[in-house]
C-alpha atoms as a PDB file:
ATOM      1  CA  UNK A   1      65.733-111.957 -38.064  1.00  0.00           C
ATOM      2  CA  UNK A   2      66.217-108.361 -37.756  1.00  0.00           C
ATOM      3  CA  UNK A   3      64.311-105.800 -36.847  1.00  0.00           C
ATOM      4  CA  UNK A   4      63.824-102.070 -38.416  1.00  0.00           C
ATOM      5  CA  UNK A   5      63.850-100.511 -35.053  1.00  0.00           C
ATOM      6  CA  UNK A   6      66.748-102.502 -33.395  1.00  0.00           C
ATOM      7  CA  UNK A   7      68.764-101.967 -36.265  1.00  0.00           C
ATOM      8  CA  UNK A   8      72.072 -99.936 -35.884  1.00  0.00           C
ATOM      9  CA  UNK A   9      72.298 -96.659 -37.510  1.00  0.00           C
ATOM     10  CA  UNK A  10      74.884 -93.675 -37.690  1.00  0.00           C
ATOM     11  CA  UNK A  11      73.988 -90.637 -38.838  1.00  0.00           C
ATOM     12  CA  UNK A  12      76.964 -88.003 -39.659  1.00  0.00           C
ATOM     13  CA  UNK A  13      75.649 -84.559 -38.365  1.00  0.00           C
ATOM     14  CA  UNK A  14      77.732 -82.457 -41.006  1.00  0.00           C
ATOM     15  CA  UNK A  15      76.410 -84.178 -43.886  1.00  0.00           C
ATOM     16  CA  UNK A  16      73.485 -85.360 -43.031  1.00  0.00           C
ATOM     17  CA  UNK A  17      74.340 -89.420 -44.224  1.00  0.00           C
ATOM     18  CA  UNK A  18      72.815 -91.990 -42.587  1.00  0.00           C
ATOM     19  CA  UNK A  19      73.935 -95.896 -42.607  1.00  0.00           C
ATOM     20  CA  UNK A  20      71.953 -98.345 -41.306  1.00  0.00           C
ATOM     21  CA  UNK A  21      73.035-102.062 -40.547  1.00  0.00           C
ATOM     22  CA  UNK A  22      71.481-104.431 -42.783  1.00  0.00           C
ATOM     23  CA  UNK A  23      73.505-107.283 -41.523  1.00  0.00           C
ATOM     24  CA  UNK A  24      74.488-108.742 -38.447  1.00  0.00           C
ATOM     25  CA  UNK A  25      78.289-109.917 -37.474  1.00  0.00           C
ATOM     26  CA  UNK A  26      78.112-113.283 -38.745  1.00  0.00           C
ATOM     27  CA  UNK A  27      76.806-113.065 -42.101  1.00  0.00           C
ATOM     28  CA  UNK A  28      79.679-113.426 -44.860  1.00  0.00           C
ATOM     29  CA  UNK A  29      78.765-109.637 -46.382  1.00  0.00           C
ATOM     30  CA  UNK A  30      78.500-106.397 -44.549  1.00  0.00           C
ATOM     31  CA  UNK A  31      74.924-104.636 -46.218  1.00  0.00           C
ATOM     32  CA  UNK A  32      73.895-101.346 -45.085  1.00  0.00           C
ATOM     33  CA  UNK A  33      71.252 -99.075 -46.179  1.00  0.00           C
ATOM     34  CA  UNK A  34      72.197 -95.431 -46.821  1.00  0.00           C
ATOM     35  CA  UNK A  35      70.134 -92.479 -47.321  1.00  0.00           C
ATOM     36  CA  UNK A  36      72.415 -89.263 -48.806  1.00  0.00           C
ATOM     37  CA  UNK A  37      70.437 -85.867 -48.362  1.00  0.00           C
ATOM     38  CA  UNK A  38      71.119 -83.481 -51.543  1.00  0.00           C
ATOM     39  CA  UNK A  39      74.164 -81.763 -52.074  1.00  0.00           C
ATOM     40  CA  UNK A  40      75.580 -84.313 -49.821  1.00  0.00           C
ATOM     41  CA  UNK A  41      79.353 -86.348 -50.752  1.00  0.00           C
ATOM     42  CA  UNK A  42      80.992 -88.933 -48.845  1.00  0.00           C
ATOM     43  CA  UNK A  43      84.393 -89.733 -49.491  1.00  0.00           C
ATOM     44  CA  UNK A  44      86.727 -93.146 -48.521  1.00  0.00           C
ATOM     45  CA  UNK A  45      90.093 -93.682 -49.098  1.00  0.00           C
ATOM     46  CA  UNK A  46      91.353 -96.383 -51.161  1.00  0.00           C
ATOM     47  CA  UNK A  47      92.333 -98.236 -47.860  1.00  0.00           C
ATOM     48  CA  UNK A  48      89.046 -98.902 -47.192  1.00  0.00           C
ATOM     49  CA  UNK A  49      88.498-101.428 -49.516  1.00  0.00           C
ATOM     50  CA  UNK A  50      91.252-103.184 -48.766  1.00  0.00           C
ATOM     51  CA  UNK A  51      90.627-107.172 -48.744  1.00  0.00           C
ATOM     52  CA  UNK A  52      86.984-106.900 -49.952  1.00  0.00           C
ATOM     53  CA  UNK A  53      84.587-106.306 -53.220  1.00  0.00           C
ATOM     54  CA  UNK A  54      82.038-103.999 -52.836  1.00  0.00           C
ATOM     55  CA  UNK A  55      78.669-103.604 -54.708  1.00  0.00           C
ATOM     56  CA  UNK A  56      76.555-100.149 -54.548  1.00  0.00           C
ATOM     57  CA  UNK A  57      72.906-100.477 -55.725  1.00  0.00           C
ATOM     58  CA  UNK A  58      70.410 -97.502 -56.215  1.00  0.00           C
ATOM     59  CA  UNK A  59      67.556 -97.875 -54.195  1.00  0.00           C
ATOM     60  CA  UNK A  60      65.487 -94.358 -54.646  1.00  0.00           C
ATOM     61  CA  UNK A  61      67.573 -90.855 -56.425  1.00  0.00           C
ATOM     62  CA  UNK A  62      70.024 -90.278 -58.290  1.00  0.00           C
ATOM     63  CA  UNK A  63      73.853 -91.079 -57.673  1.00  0.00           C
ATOM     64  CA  UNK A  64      76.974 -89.677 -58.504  1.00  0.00           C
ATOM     65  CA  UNK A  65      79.622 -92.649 -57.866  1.00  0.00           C
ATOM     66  CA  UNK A  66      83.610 -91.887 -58.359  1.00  0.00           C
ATOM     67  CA  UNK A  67      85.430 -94.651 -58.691  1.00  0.00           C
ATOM     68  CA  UNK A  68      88.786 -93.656 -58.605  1.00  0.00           C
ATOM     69  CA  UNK A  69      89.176 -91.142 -61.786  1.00  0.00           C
ATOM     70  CA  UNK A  70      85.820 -92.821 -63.617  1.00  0.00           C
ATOM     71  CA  UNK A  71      82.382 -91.232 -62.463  1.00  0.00           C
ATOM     72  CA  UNK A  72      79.567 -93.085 -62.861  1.00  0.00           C
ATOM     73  CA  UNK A  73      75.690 -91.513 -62.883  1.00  0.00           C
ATOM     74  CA  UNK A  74      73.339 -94.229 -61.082  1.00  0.00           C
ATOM     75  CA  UNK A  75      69.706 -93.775 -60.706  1.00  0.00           C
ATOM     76  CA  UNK A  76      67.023 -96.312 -59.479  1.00  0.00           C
ATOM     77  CA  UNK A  77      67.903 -99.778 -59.833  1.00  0.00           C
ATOM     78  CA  UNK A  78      71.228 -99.716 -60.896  1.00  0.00           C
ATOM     79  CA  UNK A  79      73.923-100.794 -59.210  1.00  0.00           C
ATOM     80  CA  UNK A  80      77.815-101.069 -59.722  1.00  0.00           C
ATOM     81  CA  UNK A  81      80.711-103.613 -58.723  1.00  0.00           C
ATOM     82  CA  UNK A  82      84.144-102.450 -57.137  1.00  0.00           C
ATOM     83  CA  UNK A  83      86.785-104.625 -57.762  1.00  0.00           C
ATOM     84  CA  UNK A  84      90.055-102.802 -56.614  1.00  0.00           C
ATOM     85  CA  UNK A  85      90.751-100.847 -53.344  1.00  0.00           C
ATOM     86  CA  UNK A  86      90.122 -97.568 -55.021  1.00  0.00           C
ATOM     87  CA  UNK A  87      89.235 -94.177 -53.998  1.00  0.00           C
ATOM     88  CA  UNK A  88      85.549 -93.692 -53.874  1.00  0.00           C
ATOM     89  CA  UNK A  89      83.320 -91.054 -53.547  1.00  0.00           C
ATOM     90  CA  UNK A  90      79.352 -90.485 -53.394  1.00  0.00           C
ATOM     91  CA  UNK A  91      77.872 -87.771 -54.018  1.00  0.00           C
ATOM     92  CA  UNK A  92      74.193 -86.344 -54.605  1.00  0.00           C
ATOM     93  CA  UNK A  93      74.022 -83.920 -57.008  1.00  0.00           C
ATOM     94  CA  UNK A  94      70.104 -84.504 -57.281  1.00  0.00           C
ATOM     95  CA  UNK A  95      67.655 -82.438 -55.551  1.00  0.00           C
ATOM     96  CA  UNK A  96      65.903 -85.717 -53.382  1.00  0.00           C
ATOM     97  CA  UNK A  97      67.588 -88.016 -51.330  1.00  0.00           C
ATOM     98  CA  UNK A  98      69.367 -90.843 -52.831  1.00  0.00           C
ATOM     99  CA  UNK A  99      68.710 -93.952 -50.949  1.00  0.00           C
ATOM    100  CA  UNK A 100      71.082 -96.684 -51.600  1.00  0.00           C
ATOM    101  CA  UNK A 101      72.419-100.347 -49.832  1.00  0.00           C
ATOM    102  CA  UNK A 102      76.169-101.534 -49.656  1.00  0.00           C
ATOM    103  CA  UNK A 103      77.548-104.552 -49.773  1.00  0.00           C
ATOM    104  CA  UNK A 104      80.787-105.279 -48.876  1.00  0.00           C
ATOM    105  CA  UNK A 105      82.836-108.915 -49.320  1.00  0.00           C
ATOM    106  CA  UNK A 106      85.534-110.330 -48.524  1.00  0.00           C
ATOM    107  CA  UNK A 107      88.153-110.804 -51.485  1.00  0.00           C
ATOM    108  CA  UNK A 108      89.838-113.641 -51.818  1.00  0.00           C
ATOM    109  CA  UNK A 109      93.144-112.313 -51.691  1.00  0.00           C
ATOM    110  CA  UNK A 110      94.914-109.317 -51.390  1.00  0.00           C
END
């Protein structure tokens, strides 16, 4: 079991992200909560996704996901799949905070 307050979280002082740690070590998928503040983005390299799959689900706002050259507008309850290691950025264009979890797997092969 885990615990709201023991939970790990990193908060990025320029943008104002915050991820918190869903998961612990030994569970198969890496989950982490995220809140974006407006006018926020958050960019990772293609590298990052090396070796795994990673799923993005709305939680609360509105989300402005780039997948490589496609952009996809998410809002509450949607979610989106990520194949490919792939450029990816998130961004908040909304005027609330977007509040969305993470989940990243392993592939099964490169």
């Amino acid at each position: 079991m885990h615990r709201t307050a023991d939970a790990t979280e990193w908060h990025d002082p320029a943008t104002g992200y915050r991820r918190r740690q869903i998961t612990g070590p030994r569970f198969p998928a890496d989950i982490a909560e995220v809140r974006l503040p407006p006018g926020a983005r958050v960019s990772y390299p293609a590298a990052s996704l090396a070796f795994q799959r990673e799923a993005v689900w709305v939680l609360d706002g509105r989300l402005t996901f780039h997948e490589g050259d496609v952009v996809h507008e998410l809002g509450p309850g949607d979610s989106i799949e990520v194949d490919g290691p792939v450029p990816c950025v998130f961004a908040n264009t909304g005027d609330d905070e977007c509040r969305y979890a993470v989940i990243l797997a392993r592939a099964e092969g490169p």
